[in-house]
PDB file of N, CA and C in Angstrom:
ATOM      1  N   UNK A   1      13.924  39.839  38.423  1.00  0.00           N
ATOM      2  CA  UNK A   1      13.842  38.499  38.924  1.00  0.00           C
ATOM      3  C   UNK A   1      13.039  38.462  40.205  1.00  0.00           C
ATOM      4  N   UNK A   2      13.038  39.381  41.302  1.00  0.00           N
ATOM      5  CA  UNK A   2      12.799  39.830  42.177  1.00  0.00           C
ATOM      6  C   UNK A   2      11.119  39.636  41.553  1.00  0.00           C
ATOM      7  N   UNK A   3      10.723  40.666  40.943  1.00  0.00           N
ATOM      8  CA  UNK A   3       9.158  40.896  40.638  1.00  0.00           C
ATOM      9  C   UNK A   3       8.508  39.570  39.859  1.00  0.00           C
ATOM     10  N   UNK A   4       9.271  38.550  39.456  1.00  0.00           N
ATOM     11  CA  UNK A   4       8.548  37.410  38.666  1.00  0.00           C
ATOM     12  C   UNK A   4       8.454  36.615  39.994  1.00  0.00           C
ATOM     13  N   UNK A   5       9.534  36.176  40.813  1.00  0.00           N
ATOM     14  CA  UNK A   5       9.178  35.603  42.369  1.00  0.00           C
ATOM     15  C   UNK A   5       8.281  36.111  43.359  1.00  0.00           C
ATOM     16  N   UNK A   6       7.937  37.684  43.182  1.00  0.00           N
ATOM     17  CA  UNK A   6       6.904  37.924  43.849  1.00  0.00           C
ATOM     18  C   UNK A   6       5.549  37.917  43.103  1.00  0.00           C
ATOM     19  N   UNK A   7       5.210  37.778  41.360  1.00  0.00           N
ATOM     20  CA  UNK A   7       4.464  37.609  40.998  1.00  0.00           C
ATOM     21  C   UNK A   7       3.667  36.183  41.233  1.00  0.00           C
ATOM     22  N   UNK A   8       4.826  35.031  41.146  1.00  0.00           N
ATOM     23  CA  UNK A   8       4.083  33.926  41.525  1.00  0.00           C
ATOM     24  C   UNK A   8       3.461  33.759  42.760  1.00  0.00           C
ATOM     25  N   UNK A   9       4.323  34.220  43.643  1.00  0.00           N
ATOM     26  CA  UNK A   9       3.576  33.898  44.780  1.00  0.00           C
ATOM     27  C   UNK A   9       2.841  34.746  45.493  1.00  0.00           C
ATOM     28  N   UNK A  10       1.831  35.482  44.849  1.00  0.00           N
ATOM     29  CA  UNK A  10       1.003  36.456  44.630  1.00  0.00           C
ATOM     30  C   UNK A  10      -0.272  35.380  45.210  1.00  0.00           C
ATOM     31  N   UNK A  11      -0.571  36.013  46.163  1.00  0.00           N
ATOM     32  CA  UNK A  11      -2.028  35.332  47.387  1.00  0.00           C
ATOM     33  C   UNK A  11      -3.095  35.673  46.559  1.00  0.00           C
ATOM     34  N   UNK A  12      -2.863  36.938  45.685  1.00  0.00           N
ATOM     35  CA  UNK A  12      -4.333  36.861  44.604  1.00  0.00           C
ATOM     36  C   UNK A  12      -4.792  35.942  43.746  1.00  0.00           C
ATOM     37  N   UNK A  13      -3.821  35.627  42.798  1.00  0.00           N
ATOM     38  CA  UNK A  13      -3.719  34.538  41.916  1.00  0.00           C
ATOM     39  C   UNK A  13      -4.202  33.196  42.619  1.00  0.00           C
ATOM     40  N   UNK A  14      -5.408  32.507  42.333  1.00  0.00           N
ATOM     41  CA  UNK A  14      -5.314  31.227  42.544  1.00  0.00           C
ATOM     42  C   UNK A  14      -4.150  30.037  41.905  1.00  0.00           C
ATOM     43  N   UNK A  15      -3.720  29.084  42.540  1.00  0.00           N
ATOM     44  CA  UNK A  15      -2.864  28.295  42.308  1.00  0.00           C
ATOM     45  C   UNK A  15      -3.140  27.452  40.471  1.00  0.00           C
ATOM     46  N   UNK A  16      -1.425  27.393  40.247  1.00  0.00           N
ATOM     47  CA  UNK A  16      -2.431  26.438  38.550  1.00  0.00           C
ATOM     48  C   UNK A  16      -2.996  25.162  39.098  1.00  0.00           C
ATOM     49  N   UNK A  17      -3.695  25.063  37.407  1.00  0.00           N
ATOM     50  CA  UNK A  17      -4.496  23.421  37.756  1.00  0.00           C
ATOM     51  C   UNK A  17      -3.848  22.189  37.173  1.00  0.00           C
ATOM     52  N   UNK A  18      -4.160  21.327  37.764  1.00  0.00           N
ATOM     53  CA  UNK A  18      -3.109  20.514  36.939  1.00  0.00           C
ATOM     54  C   UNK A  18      -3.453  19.945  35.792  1.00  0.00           C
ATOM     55  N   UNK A  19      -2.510  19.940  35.154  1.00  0.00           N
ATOM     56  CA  UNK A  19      -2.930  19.578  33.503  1.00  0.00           C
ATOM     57  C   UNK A  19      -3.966  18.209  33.324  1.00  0.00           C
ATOM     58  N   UNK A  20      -5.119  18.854  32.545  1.00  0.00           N
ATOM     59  CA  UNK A  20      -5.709  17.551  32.176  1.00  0.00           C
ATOM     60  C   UNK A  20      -5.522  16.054  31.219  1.00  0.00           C
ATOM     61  N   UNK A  21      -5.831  15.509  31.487  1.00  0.00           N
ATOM     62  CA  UNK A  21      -4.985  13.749  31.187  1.00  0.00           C
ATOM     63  C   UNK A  21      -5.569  14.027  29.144  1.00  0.00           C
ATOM     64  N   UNK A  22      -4.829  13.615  28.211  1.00  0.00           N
ATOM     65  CA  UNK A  22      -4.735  13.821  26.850  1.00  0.00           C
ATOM     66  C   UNK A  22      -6.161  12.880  26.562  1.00  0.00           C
ATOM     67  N   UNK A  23      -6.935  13.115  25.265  1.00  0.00           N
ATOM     68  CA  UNK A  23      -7.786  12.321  25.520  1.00  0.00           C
ATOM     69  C   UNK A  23      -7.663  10.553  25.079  1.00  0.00           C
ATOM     70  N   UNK A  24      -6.932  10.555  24.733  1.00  0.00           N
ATOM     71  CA  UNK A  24      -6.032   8.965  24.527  1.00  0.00           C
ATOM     72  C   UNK A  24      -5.924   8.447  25.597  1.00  0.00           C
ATOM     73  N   UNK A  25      -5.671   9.478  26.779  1.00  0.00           N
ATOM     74  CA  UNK A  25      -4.882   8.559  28.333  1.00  0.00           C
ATOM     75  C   UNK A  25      -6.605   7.902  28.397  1.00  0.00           C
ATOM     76  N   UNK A  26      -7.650   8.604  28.656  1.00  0.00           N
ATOM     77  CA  UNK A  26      -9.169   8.725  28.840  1.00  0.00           C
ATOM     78  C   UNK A  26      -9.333   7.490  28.180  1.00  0.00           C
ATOM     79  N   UNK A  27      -9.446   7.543  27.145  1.00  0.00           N
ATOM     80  CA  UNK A  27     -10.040   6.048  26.152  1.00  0.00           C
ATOM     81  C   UNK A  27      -9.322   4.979  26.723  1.00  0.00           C
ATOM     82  N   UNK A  28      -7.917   5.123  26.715  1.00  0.00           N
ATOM     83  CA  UNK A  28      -7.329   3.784  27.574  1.00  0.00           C
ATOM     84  C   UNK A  28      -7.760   3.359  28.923  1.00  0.00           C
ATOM     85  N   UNK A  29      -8.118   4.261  29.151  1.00  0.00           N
ATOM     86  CA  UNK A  29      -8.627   3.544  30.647  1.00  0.00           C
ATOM     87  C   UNK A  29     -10.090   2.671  30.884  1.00  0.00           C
ATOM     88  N   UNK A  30     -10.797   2.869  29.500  1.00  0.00           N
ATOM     89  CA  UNK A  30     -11.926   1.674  29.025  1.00  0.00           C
ATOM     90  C   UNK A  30     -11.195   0.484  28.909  1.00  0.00           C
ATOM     91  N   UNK A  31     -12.124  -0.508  29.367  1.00  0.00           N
ATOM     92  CA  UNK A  31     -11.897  -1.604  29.070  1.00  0.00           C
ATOM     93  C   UNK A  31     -12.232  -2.236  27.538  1.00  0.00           C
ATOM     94  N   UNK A  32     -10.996  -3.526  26.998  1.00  0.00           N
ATOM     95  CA  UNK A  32     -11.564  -3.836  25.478  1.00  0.00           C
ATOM     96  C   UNK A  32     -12.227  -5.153  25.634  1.00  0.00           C
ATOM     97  N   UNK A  33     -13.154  -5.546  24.891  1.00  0.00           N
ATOM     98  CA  UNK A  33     -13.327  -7.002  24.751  1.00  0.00           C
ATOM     99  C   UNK A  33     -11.871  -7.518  23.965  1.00  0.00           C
ATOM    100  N   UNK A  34     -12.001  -8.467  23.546  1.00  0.00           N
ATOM    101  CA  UNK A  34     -10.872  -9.676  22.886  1.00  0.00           C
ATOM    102  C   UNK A  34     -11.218  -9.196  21.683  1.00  0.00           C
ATOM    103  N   UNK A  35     -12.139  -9.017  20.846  1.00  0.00           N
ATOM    104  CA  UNK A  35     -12.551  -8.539  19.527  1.00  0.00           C
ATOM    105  C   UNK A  35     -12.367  -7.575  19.448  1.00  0.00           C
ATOM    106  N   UNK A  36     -12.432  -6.333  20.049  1.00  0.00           N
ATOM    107  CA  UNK A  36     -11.888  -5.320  19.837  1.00  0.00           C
ATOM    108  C   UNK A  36     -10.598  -5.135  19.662  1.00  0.00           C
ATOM    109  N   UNK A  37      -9.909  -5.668  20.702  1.00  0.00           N
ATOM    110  CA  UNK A  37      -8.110  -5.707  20.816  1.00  0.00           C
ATOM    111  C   UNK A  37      -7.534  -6.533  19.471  1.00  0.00           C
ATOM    112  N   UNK A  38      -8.331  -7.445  19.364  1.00  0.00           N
ATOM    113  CA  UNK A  38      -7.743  -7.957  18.030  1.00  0.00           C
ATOM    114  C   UNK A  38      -8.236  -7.174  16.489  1.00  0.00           C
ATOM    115  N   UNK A  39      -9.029  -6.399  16.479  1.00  0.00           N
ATOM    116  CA  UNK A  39      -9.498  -5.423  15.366  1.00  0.00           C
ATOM    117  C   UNK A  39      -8.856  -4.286  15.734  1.00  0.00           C
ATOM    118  N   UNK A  40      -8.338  -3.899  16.781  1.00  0.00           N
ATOM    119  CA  UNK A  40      -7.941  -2.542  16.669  1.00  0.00           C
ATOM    120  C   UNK A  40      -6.004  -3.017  16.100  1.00  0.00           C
ATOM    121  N   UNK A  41      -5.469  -3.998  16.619  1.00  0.00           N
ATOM    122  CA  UNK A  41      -4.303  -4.386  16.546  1.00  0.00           C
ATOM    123  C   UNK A  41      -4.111  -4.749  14.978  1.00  0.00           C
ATOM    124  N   UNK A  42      -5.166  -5.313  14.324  1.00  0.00           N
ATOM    125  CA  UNK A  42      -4.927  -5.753  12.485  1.00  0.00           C
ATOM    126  C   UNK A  42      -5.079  -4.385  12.085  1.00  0.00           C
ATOM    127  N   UNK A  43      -5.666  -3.695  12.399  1.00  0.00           N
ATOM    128  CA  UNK A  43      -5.989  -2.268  11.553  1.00  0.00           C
ATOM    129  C   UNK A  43      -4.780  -1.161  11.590  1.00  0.00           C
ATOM    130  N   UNK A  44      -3.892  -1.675  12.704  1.00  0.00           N
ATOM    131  CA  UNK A  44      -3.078  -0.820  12.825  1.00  0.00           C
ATOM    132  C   UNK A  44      -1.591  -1.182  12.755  1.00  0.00           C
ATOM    133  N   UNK A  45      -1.769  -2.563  12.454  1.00  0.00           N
ATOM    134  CA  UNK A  45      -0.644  -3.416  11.996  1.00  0.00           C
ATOM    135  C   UNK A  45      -0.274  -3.405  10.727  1.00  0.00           C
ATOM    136  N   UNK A  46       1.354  -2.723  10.414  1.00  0.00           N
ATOM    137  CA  UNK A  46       1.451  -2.320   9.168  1.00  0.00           C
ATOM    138  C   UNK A  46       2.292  -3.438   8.666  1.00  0.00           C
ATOM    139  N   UNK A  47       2.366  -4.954   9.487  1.00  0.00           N
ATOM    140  CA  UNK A  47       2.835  -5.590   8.553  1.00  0.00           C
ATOM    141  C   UNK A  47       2.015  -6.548   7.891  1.00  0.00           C
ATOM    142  N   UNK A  48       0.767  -6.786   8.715  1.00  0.00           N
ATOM    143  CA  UNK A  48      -0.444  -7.160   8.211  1.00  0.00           C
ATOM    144  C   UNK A  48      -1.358  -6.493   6.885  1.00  0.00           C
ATOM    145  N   UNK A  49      -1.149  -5.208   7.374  1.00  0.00           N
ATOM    146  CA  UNK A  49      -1.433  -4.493   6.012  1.00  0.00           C
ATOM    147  C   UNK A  49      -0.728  -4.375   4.661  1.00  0.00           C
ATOM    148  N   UNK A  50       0.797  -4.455   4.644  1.00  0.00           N
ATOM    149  CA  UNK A  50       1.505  -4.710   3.568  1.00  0.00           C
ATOM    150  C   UNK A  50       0.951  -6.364   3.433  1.00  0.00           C
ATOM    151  N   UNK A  51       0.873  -7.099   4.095  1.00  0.00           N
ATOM    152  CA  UNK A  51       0.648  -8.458   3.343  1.00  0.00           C
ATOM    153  C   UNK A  51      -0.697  -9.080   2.817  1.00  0.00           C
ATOM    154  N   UNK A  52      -1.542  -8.043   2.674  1.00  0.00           N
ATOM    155  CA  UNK A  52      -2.763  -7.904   2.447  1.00  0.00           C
ATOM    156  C   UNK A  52      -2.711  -7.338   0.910  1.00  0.00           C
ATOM    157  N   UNK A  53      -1.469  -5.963   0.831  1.00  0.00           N
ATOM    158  CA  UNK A  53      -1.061  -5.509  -0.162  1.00  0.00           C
ATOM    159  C   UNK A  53      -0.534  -6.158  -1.700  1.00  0.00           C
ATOM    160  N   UNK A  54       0.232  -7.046  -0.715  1.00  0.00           N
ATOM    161  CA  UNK A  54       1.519  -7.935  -1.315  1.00  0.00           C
ATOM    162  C   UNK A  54       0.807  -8.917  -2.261  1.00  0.00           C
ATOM    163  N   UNK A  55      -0.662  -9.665  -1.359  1.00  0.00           N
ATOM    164  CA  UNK A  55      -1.516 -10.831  -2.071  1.00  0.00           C
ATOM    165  C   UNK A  55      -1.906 -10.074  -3.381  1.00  0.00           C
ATOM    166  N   UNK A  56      -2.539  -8.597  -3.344  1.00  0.00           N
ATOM    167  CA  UNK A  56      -3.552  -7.922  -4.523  1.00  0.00           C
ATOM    168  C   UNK A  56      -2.219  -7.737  -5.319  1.00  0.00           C
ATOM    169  N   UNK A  57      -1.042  -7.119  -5.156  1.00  0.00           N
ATOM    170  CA  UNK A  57      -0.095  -7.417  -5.975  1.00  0.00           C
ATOM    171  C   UNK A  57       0.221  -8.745  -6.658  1.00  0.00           C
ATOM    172  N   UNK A  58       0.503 -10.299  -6.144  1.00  0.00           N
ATOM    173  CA  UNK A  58       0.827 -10.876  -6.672  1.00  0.00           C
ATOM    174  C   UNK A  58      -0.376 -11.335  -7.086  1.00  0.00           C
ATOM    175  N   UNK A  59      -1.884 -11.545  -7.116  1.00  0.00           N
ATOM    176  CA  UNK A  59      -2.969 -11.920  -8.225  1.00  0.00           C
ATOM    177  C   UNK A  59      -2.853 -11.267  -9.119  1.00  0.00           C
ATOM    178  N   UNK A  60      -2.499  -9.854  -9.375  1.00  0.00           N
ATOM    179  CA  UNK A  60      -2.374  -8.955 -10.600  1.00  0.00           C
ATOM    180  C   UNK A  60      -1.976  -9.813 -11.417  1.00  0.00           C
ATOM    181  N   UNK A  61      -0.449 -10.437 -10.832  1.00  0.00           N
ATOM    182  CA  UNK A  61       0.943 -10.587 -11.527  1.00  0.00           C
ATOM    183  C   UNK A  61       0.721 -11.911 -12.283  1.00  0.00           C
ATOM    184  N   UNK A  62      -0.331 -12.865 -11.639  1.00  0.00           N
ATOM    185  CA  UNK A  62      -0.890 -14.451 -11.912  1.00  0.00           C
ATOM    186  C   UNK A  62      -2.069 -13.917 -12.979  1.00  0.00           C
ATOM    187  N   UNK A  63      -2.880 -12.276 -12.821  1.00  0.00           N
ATOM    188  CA  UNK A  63      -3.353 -12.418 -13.927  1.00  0.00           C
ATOM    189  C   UNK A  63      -2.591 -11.910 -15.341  1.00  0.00           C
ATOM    190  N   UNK A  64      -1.798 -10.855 -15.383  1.00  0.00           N
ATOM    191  CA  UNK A  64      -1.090 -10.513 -16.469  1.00  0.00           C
ATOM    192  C   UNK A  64      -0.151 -12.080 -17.139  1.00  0.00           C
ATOM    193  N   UNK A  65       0.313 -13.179 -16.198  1.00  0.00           N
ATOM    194  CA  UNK A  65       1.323 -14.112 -16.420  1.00  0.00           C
ATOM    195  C   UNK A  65      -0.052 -14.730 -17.350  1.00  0.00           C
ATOM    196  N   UNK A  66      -0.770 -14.813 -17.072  1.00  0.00           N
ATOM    197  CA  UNK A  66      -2.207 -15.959 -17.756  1.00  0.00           C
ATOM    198  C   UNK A  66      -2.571 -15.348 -19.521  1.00  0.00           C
ATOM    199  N   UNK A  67      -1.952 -14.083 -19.541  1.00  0.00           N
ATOM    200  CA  UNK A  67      -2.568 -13.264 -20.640  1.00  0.00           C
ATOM    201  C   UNK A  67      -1.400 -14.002 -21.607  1.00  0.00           C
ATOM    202  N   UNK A  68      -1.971 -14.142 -23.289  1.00  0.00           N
ATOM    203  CA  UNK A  68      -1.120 -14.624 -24.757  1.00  0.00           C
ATOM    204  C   UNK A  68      -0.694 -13.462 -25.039  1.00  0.00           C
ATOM    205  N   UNK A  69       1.197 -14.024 -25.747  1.00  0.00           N
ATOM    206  CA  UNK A  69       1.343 -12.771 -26.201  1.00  0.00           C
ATOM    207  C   UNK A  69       0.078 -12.124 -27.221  1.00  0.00           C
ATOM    208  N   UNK A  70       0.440 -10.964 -27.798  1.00  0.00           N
ATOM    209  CA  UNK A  70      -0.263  -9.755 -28.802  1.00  0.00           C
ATOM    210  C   UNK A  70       0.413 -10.304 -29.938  1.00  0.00           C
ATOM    211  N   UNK A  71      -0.413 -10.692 -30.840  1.00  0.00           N
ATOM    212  CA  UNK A  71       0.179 -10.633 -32.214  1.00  0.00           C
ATOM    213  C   UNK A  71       0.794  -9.647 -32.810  1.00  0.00           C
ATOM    214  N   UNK A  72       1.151  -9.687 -33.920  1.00  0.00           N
ATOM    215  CA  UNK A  72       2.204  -8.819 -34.407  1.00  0.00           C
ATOM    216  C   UNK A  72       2.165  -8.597 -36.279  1.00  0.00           C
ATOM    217  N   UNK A  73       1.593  -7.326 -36.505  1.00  0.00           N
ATOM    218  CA  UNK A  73       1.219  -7.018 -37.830  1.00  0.00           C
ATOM    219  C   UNK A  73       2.142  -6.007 -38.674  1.00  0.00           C
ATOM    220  N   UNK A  74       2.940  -5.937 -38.990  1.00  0.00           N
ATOM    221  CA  UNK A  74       4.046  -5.104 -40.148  1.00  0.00           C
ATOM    222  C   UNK A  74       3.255  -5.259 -41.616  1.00  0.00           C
ATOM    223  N   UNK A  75       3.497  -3.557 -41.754  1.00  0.00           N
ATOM    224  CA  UNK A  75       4.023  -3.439 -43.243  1.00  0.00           C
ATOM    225  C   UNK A  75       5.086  -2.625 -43.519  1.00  0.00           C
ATOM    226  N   UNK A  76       5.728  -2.678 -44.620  1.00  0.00           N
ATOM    227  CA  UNK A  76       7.072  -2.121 -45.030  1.00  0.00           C
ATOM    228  C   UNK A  76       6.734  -2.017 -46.356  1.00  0.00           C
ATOM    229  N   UNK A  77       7.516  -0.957 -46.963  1.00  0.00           N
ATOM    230  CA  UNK A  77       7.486  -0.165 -48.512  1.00  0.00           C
ATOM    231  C   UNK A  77       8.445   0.029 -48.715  1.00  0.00           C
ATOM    232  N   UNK A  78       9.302  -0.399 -49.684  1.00  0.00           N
ATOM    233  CA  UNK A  78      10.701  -0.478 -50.210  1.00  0.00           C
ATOM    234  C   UNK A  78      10.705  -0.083 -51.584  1.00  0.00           C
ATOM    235  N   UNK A  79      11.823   0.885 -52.216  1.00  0.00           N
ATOM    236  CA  UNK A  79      12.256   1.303 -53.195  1.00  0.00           C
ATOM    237  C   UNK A  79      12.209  -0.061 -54.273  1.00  0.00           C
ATOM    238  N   UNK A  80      12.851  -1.193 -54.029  1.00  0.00           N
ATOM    239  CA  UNK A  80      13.030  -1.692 -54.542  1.00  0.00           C
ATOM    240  C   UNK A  80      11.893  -3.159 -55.049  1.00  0.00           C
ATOM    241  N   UNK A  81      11.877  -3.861 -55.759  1.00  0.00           N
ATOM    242  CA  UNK A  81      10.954  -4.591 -56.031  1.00  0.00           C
ATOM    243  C   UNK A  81      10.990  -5.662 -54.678  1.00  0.00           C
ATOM    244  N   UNK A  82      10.276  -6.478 -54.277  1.00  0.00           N
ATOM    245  CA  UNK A  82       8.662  -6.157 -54.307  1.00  0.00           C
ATOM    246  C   UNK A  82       9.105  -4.802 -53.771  1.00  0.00           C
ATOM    247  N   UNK A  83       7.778  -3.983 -54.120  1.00  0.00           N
ATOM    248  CA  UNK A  83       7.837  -2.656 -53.087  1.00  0.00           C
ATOM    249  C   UNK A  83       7.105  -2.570 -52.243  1.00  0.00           C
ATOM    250  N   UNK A  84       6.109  -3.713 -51.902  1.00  0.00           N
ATOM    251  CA  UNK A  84       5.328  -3.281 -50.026  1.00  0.00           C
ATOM    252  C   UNK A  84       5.245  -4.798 -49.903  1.00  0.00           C
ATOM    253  N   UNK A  85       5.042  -5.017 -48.355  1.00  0.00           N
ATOM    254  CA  UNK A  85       5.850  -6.009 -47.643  1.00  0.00           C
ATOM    255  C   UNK A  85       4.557  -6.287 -46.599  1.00  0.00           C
ATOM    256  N   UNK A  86       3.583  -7.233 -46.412  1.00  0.00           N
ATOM    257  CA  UNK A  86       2.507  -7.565 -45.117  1.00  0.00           C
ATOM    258  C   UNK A  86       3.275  -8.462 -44.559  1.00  0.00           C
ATOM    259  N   UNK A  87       3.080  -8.157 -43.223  1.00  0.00           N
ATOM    260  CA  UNK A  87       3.899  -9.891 -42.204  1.00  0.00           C
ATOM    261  C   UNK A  87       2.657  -9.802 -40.907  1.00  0.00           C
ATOM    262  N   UNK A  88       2.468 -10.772 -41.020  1.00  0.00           N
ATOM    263  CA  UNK A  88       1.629 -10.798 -39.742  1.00  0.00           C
ATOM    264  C   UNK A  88       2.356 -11.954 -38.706  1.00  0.00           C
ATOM    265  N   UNK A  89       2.434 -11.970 -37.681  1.00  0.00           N
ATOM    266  CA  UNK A  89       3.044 -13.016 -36.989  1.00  0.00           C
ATOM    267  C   UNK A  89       1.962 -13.304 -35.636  1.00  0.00           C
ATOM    268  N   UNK A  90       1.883 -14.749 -34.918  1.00  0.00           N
ATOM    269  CA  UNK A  90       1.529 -14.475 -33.757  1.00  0.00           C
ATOM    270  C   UNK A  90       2.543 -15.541 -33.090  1.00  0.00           C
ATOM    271  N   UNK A  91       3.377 -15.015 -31.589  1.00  0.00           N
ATOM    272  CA  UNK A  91       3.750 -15.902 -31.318  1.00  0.00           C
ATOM    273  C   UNK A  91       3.876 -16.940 -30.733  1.00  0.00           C
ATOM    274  N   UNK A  92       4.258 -18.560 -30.704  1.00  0.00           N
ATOM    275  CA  UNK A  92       3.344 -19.841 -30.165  1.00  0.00           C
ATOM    276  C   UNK A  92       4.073 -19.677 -29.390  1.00  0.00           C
ATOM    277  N   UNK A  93       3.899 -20.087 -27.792  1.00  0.00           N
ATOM    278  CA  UNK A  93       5.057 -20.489 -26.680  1.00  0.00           C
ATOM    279  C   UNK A  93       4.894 -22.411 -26.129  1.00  0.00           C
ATOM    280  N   UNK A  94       5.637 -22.286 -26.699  1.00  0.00           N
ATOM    281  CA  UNK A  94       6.230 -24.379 -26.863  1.00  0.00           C
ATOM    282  C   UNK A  94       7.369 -24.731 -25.442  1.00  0.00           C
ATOM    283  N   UNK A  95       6.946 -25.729 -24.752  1.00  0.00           N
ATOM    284  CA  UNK A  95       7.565 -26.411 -24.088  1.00  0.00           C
ATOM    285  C   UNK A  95       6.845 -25.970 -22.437  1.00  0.00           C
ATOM    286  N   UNK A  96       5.836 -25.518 -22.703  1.00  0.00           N
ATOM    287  CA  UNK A  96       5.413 -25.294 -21.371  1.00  0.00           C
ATOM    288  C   UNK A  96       5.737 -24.438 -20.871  1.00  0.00           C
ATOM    289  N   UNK A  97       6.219 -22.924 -21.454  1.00  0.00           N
ATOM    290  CA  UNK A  97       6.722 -21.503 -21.202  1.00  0.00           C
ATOM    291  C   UNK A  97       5.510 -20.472 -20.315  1.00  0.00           C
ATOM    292  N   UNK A  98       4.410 -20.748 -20.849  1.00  0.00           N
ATOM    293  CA  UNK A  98       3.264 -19.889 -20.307  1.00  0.00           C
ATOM    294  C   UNK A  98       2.804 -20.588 -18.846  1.00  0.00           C
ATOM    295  N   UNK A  99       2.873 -22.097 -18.787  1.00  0.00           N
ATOM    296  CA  UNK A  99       2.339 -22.866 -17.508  1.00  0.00           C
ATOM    297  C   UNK A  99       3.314 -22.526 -16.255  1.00  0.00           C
ATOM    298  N   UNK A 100       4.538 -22.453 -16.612  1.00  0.00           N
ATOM    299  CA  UNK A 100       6.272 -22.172 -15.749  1.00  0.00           C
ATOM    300  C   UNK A 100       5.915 -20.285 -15.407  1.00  0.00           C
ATOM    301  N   UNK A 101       5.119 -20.103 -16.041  1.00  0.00           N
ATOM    302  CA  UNK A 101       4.972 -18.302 -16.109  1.00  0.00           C
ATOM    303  C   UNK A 101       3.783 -18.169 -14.877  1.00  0.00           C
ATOM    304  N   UNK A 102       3.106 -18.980 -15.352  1.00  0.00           N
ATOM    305  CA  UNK A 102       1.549 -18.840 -14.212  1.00  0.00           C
ATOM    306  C   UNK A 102       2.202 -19.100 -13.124  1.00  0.00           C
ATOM    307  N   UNK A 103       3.243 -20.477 -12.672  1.00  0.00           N
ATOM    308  CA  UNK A 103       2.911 -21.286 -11.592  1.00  0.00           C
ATOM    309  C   UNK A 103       3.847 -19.907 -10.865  1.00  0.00           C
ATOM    310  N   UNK A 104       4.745 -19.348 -11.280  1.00  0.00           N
ATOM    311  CA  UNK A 104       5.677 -18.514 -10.677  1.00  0.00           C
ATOM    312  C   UNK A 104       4.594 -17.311  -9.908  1.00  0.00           C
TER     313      UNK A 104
END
């Protein structure tokens, strides 16, 4: 303990330096325009960015709601008479089901 107290204060050794400022402290000490502060603040605003997210999500959702169902084509083969079976179906949506689908 003795030799680490006389190591520091060892007259050879020049004194430490003091730590230099991070380079973040440096940049902050520039000044911003108003355009900058407001571009650096949206870019790094993550609730601005989820709601940027949220819009490309819900146009998806307004375009899949806009799409007709898929028609619908069966065949079946049965032992018994008839023995093969075509059905084709497509289905209509009545009462304003697809317009109540978009507006959502």
């Amino acid at each position: 303990m003795i030799a680490a107290a006389a190591h520091t204060a060892s007259p050879h050794e020049p004194p430490p330096s003091p730590p230099s400022p991070p380079p973040a402290a440096a940049a902050a000490e520039a000044p911003l325009t108003l355009d900058q502060a407001f571009a650096l603040a949206s870019a790094n605003n993550r609730e601005i960015t989820a709601a940027r997210l949220r819009r490309a999500i819900d146009l998806a959702g307004v375009d899949v709601a806009r799409e007709r169902p898929n028609p619908e084509l069966r065949y079946e083969q049965a032992k018994e008479t008839p023995h093969q079976a075509l059905t084709a179906s497509q289905p209509i949506e009545l009462g304003g089901k697809r317009g109540r689908r978009i507006a959502l």
